[in-house]
PDB file of N, CA and C in Angstrom:
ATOM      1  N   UNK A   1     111.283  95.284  75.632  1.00  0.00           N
ATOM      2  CA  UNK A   1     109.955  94.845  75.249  1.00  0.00           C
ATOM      3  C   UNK A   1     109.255  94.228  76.451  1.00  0.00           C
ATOM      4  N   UNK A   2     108.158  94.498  76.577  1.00  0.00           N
ATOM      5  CA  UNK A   2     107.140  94.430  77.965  1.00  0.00           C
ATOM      6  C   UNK A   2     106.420  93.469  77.500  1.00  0.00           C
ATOM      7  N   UNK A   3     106.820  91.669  77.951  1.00  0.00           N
ATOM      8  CA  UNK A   3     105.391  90.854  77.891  1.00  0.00           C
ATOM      9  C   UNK A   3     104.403  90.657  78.135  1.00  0.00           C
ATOM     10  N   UNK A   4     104.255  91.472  79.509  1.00  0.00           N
ATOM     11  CA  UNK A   4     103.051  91.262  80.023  1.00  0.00           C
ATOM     12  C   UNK A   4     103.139  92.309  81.386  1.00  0.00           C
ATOM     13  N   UNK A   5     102.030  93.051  81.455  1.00  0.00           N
ATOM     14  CA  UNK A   5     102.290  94.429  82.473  1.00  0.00           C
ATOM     15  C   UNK A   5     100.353  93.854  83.433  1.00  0.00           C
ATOM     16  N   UNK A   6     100.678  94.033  84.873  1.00  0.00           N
ATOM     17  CA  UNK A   6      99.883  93.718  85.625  1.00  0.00           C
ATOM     18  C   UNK A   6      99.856  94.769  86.649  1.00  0.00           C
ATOM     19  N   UNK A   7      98.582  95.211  86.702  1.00  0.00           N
ATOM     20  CA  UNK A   7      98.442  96.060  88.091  1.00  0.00           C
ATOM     21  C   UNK A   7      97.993  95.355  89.664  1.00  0.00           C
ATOM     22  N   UNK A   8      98.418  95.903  90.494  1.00  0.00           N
ATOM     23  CA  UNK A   8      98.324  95.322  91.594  1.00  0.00           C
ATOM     24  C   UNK A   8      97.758  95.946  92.914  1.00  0.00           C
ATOM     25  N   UNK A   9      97.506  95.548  93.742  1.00  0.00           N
ATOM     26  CA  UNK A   9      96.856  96.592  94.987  1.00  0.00           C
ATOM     27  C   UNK A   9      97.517  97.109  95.224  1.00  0.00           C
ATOM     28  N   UNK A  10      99.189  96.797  95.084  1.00  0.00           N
ATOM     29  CA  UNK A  10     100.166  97.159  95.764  1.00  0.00           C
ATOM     30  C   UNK A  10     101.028  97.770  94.995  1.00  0.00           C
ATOM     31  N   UNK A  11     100.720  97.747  93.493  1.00  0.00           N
ATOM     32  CA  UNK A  11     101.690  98.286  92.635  1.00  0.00           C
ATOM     33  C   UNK A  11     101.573  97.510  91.386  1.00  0.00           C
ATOM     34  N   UNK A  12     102.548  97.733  90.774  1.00  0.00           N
ATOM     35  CA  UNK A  12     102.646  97.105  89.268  1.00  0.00           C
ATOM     36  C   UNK A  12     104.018  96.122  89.590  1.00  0.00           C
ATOM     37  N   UNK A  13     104.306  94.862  87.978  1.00  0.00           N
ATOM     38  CA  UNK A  13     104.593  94.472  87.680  1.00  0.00           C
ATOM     39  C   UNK A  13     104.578  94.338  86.253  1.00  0.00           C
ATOM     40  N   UNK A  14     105.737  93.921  85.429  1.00  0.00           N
ATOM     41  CA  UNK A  14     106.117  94.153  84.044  1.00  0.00           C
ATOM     42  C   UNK A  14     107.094  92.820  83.620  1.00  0.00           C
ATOM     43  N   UNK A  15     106.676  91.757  82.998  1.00  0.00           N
ATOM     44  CA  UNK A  15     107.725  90.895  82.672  1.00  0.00           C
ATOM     45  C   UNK A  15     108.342  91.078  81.388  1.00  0.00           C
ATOM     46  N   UNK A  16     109.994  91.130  81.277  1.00  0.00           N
ATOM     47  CA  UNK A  16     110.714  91.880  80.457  1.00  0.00           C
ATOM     48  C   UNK A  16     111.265  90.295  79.875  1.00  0.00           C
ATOM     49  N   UNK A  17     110.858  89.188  80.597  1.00  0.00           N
ATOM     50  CA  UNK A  17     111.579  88.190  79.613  1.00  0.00           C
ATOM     51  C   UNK A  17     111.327  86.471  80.626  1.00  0.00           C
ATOM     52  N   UNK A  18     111.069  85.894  79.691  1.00  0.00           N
ATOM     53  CA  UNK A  18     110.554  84.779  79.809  1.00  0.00           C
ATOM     54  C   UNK A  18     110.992  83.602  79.173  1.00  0.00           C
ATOM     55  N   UNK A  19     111.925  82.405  79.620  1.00  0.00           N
ATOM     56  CA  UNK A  19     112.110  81.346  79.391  1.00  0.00           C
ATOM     57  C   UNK A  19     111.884  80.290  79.949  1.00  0.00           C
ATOM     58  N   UNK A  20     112.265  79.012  79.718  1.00  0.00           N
ATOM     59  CA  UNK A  20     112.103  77.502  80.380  1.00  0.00           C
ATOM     60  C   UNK A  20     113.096  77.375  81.636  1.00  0.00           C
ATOM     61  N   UNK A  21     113.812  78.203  81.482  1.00  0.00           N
ATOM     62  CA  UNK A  21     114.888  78.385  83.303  1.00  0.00           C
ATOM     63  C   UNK A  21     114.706  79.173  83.773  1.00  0.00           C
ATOM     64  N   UNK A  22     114.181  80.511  83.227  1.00  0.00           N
ATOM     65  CA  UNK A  22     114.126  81.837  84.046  1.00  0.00           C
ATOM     66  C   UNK A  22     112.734  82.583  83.527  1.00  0.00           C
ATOM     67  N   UNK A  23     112.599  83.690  84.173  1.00  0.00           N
ATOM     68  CA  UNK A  23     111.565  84.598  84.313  1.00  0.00           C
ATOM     69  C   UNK A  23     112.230  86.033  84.844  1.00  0.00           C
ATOM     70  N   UNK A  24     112.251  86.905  84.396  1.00  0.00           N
ATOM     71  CA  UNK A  24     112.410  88.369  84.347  1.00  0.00           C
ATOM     72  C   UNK A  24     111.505  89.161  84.659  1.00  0.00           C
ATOM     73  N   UNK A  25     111.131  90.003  86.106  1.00  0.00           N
ATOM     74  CA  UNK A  25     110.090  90.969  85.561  1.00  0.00           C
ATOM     75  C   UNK A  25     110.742  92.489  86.480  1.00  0.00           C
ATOM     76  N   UNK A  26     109.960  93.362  86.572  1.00  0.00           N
ATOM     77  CA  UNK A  26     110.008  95.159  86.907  1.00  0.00           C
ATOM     78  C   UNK A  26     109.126  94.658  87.801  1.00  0.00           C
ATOM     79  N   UNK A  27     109.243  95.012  89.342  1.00  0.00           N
ATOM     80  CA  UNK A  27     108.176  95.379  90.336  1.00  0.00           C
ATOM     81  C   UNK A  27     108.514  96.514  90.650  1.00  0.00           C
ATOM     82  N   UNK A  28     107.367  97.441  90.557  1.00  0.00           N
ATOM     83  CA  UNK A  28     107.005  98.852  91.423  1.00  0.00           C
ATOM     84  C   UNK A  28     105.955  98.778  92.445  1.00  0.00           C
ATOM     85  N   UNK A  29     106.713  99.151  93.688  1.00  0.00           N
ATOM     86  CA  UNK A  29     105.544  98.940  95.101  1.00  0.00           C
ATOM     87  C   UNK A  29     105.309 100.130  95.090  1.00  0.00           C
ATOM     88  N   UNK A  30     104.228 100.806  95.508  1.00  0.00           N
ATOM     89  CA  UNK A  30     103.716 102.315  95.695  1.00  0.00           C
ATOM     90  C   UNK A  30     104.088 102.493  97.389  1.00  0.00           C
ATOM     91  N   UNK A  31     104.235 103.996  97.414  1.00  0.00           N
ATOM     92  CA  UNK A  31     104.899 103.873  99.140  1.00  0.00           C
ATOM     93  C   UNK A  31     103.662 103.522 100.292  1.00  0.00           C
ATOM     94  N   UNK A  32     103.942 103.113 101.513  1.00  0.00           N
ATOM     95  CA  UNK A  32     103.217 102.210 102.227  1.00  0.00           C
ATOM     96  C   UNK A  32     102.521 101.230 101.814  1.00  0.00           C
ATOM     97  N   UNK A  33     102.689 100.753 100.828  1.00  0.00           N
ATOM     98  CA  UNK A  33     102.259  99.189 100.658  1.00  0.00           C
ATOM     99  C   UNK A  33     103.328  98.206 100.466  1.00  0.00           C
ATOM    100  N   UNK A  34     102.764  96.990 100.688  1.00  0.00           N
ATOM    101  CA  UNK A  34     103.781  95.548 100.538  1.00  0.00           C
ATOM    102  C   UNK A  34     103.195  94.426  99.943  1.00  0.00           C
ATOM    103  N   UNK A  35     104.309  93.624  99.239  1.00  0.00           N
ATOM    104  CA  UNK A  35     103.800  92.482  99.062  1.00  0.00           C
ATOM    105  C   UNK A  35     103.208  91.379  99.930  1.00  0.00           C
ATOM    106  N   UNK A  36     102.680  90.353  99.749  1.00  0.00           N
ATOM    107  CA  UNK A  36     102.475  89.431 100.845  1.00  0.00           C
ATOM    108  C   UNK A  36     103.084  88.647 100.961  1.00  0.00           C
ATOM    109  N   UNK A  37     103.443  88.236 102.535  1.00  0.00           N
ATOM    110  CA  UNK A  37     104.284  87.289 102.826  1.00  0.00           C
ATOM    111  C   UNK A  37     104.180  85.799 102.242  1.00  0.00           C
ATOM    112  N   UNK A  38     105.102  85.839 101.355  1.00  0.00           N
ATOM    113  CA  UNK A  38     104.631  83.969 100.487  1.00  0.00           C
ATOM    114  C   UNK A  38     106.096  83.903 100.159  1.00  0.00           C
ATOM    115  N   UNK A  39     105.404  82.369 100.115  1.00  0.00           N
ATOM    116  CA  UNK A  39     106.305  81.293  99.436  1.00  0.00           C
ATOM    117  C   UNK A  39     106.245  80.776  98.540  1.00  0.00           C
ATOM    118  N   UNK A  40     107.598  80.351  97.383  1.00  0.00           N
ATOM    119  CA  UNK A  40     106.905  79.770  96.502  1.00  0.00           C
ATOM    120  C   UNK A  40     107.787  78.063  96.359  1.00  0.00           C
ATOM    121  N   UNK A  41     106.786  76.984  95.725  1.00  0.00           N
ATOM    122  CA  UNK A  41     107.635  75.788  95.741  1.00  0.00           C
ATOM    123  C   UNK A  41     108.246  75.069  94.688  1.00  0.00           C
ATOM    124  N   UNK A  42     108.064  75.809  93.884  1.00  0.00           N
ATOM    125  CA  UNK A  42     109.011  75.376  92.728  1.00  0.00           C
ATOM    126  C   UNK A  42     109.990  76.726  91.246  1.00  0.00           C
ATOM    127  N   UNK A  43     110.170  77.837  92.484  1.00  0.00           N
ATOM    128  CA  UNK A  43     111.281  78.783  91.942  1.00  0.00           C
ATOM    129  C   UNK A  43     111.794  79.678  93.185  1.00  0.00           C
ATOM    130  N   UNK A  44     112.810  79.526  92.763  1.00  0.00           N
ATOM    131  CA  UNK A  44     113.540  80.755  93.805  1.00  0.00           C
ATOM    132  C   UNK A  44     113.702  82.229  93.088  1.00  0.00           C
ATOM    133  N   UNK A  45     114.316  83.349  94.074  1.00  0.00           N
ATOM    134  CA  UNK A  45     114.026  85.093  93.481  1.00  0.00           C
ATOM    135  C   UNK A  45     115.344  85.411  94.195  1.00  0.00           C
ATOM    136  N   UNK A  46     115.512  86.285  92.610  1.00  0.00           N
ATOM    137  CA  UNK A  46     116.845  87.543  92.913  1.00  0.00           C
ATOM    138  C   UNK A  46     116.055  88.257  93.385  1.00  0.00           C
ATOM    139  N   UNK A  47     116.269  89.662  93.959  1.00  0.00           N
ATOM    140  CA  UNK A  47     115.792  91.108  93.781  1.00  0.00           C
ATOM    141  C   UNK A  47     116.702  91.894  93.819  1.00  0.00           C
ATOM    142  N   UNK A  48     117.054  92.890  92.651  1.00  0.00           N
ATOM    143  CA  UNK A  48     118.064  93.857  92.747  1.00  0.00           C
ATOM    144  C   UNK A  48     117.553  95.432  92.803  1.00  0.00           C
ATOM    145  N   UNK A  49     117.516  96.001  93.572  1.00  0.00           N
ATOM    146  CA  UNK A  49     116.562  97.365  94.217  1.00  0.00           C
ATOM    147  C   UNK A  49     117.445  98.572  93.461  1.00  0.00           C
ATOM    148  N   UNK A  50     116.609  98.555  92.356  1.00  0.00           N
ATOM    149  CA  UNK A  50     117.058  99.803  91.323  1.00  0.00           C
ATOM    150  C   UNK A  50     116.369 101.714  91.639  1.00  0.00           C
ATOM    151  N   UNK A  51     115.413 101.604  92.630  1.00  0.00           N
ATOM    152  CA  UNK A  51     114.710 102.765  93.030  1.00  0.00           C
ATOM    153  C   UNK A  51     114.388 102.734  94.092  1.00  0.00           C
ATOM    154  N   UNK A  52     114.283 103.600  95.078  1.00  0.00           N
ATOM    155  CA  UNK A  52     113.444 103.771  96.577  1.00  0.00           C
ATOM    156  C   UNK A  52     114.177 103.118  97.654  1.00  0.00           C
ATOM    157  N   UNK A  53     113.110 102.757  99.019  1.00  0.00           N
ATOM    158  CA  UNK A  53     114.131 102.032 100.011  1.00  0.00           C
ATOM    159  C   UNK A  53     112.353 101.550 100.882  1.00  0.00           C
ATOM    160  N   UNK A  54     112.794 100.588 101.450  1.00  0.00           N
ATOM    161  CA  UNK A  54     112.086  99.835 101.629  1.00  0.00           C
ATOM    162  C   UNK A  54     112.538  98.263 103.274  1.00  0.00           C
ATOM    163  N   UNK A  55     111.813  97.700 103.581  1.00  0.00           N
ATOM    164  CA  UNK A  55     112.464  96.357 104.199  1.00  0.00           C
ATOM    165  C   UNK A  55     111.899  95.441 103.862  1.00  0.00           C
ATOM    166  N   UNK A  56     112.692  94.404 103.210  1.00  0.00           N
ATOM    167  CA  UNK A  56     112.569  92.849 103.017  1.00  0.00           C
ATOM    168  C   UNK A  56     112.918  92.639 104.307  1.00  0.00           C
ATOM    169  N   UNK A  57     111.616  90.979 104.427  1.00  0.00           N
ATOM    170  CA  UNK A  57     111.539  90.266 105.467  1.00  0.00           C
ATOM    171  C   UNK A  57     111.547  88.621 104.919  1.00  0.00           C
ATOM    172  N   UNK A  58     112.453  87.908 105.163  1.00  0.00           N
ATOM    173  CA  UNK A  58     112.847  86.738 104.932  1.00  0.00           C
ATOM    174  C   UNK A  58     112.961  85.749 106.163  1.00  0.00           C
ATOM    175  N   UNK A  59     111.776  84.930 106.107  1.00  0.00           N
ATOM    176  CA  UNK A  59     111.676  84.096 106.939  1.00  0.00           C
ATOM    177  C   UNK A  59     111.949  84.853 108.430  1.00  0.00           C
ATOM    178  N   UNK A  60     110.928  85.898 108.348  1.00  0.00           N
ATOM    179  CA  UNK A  60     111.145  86.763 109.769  1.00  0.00           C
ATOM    180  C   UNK A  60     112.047  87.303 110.019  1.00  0.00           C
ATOM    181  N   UNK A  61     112.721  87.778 109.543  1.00  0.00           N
ATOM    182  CA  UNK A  61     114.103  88.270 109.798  1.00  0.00           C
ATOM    183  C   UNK A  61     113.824  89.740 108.640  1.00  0.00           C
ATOM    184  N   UNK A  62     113.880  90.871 109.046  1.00  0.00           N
ATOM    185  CA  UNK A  62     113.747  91.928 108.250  1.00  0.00           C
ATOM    186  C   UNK A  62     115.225  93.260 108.655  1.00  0.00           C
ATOM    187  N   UNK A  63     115.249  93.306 107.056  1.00  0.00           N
ATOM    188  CA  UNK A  63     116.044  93.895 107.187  1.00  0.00           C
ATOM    189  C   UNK A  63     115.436  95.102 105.753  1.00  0.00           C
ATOM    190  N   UNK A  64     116.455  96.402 106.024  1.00  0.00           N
ATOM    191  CA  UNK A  64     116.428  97.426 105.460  1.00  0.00           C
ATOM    192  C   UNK A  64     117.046  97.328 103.847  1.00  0.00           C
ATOM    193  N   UNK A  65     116.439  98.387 102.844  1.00  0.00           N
ATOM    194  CA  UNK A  65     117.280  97.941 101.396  1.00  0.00           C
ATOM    195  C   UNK A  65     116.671  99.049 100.678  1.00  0.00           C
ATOM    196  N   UNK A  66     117.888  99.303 100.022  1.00  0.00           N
ATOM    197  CA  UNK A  66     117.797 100.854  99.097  1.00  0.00           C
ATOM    198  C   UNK A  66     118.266 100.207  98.052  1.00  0.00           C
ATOM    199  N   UNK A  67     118.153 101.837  96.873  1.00  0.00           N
ATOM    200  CA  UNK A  67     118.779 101.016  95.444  1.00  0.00           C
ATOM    201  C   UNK A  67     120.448 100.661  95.795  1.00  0.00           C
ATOM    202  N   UNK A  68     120.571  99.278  94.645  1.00  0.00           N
ATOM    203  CA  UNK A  68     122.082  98.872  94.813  1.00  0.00           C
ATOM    204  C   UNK A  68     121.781  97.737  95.755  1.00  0.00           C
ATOM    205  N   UNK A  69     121.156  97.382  96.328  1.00  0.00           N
ATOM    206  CA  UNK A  69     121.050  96.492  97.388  1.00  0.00           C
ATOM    207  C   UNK A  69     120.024  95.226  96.687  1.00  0.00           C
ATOM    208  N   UNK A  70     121.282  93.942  96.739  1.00  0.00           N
ATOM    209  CA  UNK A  70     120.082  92.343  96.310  1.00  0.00           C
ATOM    210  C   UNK A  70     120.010  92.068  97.535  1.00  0.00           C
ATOM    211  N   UNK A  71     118.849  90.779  97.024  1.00  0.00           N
ATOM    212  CA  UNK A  71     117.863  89.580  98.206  1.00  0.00           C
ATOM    213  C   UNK A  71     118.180  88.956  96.918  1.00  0.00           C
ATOM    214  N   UNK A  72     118.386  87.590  97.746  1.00  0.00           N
ATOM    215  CA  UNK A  72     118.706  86.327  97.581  1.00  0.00           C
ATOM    216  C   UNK A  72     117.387  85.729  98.017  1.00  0.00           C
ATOM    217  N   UNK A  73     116.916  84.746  98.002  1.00  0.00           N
ATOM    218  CA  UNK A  73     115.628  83.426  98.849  1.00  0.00           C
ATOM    219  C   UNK A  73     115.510  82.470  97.875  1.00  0.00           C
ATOM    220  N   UNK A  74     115.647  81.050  98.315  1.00  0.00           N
ATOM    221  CA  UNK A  74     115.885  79.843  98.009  1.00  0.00           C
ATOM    222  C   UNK A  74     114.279  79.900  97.862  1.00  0.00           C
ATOM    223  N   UNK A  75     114.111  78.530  97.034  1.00  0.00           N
ATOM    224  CA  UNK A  75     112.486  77.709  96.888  1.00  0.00           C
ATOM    225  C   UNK A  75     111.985  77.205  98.026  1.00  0.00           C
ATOM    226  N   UNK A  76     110.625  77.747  98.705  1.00  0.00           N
ATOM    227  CA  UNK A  76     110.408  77.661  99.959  1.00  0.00           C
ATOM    228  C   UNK A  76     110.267  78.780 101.168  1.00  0.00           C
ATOM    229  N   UNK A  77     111.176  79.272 100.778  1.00  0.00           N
ATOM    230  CA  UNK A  77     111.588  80.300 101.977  1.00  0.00           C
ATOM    231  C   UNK A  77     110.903  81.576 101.622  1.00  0.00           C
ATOM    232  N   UNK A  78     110.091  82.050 103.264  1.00  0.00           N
ATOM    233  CA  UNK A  78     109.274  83.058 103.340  1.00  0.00           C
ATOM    234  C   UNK A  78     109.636  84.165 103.145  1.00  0.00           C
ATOM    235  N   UNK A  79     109.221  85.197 102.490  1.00  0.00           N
ATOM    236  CA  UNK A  79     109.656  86.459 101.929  1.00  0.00           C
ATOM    237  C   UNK A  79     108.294  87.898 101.589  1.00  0.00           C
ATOM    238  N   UNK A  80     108.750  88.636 101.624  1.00  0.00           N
ATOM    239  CA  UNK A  80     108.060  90.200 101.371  1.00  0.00           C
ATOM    240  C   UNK A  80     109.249  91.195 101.123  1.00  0.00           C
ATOM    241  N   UNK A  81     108.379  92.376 100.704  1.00  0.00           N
ATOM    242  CA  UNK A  81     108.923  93.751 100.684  1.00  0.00           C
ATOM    243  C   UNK A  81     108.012  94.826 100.786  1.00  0.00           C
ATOM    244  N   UNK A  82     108.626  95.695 101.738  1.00  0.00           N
ATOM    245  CA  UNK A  82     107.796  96.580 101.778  1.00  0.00           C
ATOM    246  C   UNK A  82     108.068  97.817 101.736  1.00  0.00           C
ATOM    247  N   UNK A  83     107.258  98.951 100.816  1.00  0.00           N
ATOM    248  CA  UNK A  83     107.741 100.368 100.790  1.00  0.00           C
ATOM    249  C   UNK A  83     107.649 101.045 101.714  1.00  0.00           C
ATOM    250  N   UNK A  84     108.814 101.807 102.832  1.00  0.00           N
ATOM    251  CA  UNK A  84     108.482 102.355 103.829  1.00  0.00           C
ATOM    252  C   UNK A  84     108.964 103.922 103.145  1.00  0.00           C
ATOM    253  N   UNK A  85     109.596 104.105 102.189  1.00  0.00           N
ATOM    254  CA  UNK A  85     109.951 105.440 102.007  1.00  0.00           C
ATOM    255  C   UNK A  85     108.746 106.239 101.119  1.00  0.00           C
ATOM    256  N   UNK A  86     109.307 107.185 100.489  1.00  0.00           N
ATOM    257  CA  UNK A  86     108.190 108.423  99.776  1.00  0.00           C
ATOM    258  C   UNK A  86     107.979 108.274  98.506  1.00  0.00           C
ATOM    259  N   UNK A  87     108.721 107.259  97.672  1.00  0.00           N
ATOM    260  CA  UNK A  87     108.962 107.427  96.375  1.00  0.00           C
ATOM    261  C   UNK A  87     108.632 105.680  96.032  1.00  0.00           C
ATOM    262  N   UNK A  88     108.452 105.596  94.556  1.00  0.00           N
ATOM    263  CA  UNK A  88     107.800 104.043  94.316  1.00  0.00           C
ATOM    264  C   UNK A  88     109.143 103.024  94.882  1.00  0.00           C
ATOM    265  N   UNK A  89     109.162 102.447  95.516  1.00  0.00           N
ATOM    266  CA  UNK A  89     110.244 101.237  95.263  1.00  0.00           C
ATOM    267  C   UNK A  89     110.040 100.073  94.110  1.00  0.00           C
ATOM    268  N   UNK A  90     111.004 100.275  93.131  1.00  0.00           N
ATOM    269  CA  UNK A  90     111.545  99.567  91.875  1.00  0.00           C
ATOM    270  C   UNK A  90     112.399  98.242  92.437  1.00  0.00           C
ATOM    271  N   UNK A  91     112.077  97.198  91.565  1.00  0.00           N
ATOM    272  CA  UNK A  91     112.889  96.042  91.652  1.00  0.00           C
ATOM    273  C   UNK A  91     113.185  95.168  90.187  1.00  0.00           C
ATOM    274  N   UNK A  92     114.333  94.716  90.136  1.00  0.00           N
ATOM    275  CA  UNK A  92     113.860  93.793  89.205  1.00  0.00           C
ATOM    276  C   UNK A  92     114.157  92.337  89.643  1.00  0.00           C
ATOM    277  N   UNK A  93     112.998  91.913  89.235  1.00  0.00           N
ATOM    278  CA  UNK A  93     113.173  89.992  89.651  1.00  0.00           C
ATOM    279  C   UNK A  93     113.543  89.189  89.444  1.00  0.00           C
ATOM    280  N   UNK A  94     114.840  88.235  89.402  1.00  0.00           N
ATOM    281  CA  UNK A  94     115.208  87.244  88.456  1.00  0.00           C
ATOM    282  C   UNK A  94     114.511  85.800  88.916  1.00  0.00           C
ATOM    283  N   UNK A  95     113.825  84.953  88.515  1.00  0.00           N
ATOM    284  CA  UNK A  95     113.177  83.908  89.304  1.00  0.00           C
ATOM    285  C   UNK A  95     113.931  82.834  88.128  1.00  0.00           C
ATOM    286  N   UNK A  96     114.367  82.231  88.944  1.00  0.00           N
ATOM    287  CA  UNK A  96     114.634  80.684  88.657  1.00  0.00           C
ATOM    288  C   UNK A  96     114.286  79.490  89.339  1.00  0.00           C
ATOM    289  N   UNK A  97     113.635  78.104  88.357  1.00  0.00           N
ATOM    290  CA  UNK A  97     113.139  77.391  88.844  1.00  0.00           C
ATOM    291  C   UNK A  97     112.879  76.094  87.682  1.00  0.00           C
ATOM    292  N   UNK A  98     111.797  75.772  88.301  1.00  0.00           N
ATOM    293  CA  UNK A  98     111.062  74.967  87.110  1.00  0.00           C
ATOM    294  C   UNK A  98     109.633  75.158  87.213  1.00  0.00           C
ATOM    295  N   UNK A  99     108.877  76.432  87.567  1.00  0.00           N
ATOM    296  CA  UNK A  99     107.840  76.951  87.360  1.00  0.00           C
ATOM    297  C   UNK A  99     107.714  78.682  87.525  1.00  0.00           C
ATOM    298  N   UNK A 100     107.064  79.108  86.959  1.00  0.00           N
ATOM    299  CA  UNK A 100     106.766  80.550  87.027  1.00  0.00           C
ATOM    300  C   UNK A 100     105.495  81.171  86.979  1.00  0.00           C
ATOM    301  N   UNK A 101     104.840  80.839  87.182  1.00  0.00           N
ATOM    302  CA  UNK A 101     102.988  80.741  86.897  1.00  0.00           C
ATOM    303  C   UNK A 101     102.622  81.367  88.611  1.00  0.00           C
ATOM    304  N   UNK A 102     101.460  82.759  88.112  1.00  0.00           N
ATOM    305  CA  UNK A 102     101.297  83.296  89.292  1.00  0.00           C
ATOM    306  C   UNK A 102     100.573  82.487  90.428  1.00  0.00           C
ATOM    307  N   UNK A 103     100.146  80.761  90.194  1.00  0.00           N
ATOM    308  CA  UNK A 103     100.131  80.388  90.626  1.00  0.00           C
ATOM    309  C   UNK A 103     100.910  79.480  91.818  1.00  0.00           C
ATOM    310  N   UNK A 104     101.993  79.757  91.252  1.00  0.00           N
ATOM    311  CA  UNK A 104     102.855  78.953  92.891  1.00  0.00           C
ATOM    312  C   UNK A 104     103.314  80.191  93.612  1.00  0.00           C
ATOM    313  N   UNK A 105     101.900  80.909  94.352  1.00  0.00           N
ATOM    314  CA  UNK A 105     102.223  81.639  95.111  1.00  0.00           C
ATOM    315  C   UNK A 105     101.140  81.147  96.730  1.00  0.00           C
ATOM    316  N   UNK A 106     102.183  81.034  97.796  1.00  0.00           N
ATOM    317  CA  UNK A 106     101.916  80.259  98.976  1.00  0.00           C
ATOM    318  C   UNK A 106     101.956  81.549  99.469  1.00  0.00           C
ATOM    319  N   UNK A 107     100.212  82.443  99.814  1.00  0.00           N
ATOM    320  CA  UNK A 107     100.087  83.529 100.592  1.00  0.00           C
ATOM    321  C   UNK A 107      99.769  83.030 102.265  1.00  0.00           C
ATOM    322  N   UNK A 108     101.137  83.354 102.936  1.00  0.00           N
ATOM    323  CA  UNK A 108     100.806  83.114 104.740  1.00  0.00           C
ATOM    324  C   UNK A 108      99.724  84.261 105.495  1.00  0.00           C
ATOM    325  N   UNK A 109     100.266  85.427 104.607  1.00  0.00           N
ATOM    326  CA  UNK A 109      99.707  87.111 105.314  1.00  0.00           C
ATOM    327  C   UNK A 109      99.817  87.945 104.043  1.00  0.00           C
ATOM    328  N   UNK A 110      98.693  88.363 104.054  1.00  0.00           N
ATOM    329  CA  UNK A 110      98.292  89.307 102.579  1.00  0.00           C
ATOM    330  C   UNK A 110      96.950  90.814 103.360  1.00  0.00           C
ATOM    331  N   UNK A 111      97.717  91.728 103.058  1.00  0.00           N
ATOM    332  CA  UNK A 111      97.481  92.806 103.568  1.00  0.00           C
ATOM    333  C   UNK A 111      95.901  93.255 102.706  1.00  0.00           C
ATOM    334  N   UNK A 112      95.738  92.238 101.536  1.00  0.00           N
ATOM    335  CA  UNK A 112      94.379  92.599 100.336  1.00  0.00           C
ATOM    336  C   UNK A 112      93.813  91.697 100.823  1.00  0.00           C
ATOM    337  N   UNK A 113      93.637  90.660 101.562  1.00  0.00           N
ATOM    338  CA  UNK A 113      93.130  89.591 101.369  1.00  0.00           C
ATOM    339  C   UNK A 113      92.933  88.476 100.458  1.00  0.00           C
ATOM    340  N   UNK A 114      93.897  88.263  99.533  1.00  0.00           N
ATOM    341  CA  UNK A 114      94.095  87.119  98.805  1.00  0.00           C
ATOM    342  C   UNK A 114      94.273  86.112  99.094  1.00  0.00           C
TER     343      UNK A 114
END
């Protein structure tokens, strides 16, 4: 069941589940686009890469990731992903914290201008 489905410059998002400790959602990046580099300050993110291939960049440090492949990032710590292959890159998100609101998002570099 889909709580809430959002389109994006960069792709979609789908939250599959929502509580007071956690947050669940589906990100699909379309190929050559990325998220923006942010931070957030009151939840940290799984990502477990169920489709495509792509590079996460964590606190400057980028590295490569296909399906089968998690990211880890603590509360705080700078992060993206980006689709470099042909096909959508799929994720799903586990965020834990004590907030989840698309507001605790700390954009450094945003490719839309947000």
């Amino acid at each position: 069941m889909v709580l809430e489905k959002s389109d994006r410059p960069w792709g979609s998002y789908e939250v599959l589940h929502e509580a007071a400790t956690h947050k669940v959602k589906t990100i699909s990046v379309i190929p050559g686009k990325r998220l923006s580099y942010q931070r957030h300050a009151k939840r940290a993110e799984h990502w477990f890469i169920v489709a495509g291939s792509g590079e996460v960049t964590i606190d400057g440090q980028v590295r490569e990731v296909r399906a089968g492949d998690a990211v880890d990032f603590g509360i705080g710590v700078l992060h993206r992903i980006a689709n470099t292959g042909s096909e959508i890159l799929t994720f799903i998100e586990v965020q834990t914290g004590t907030y989840f609101g698309e507001d605790d998002i700390e954009r450094i570099e945003d490719d839309f201008g947000r």
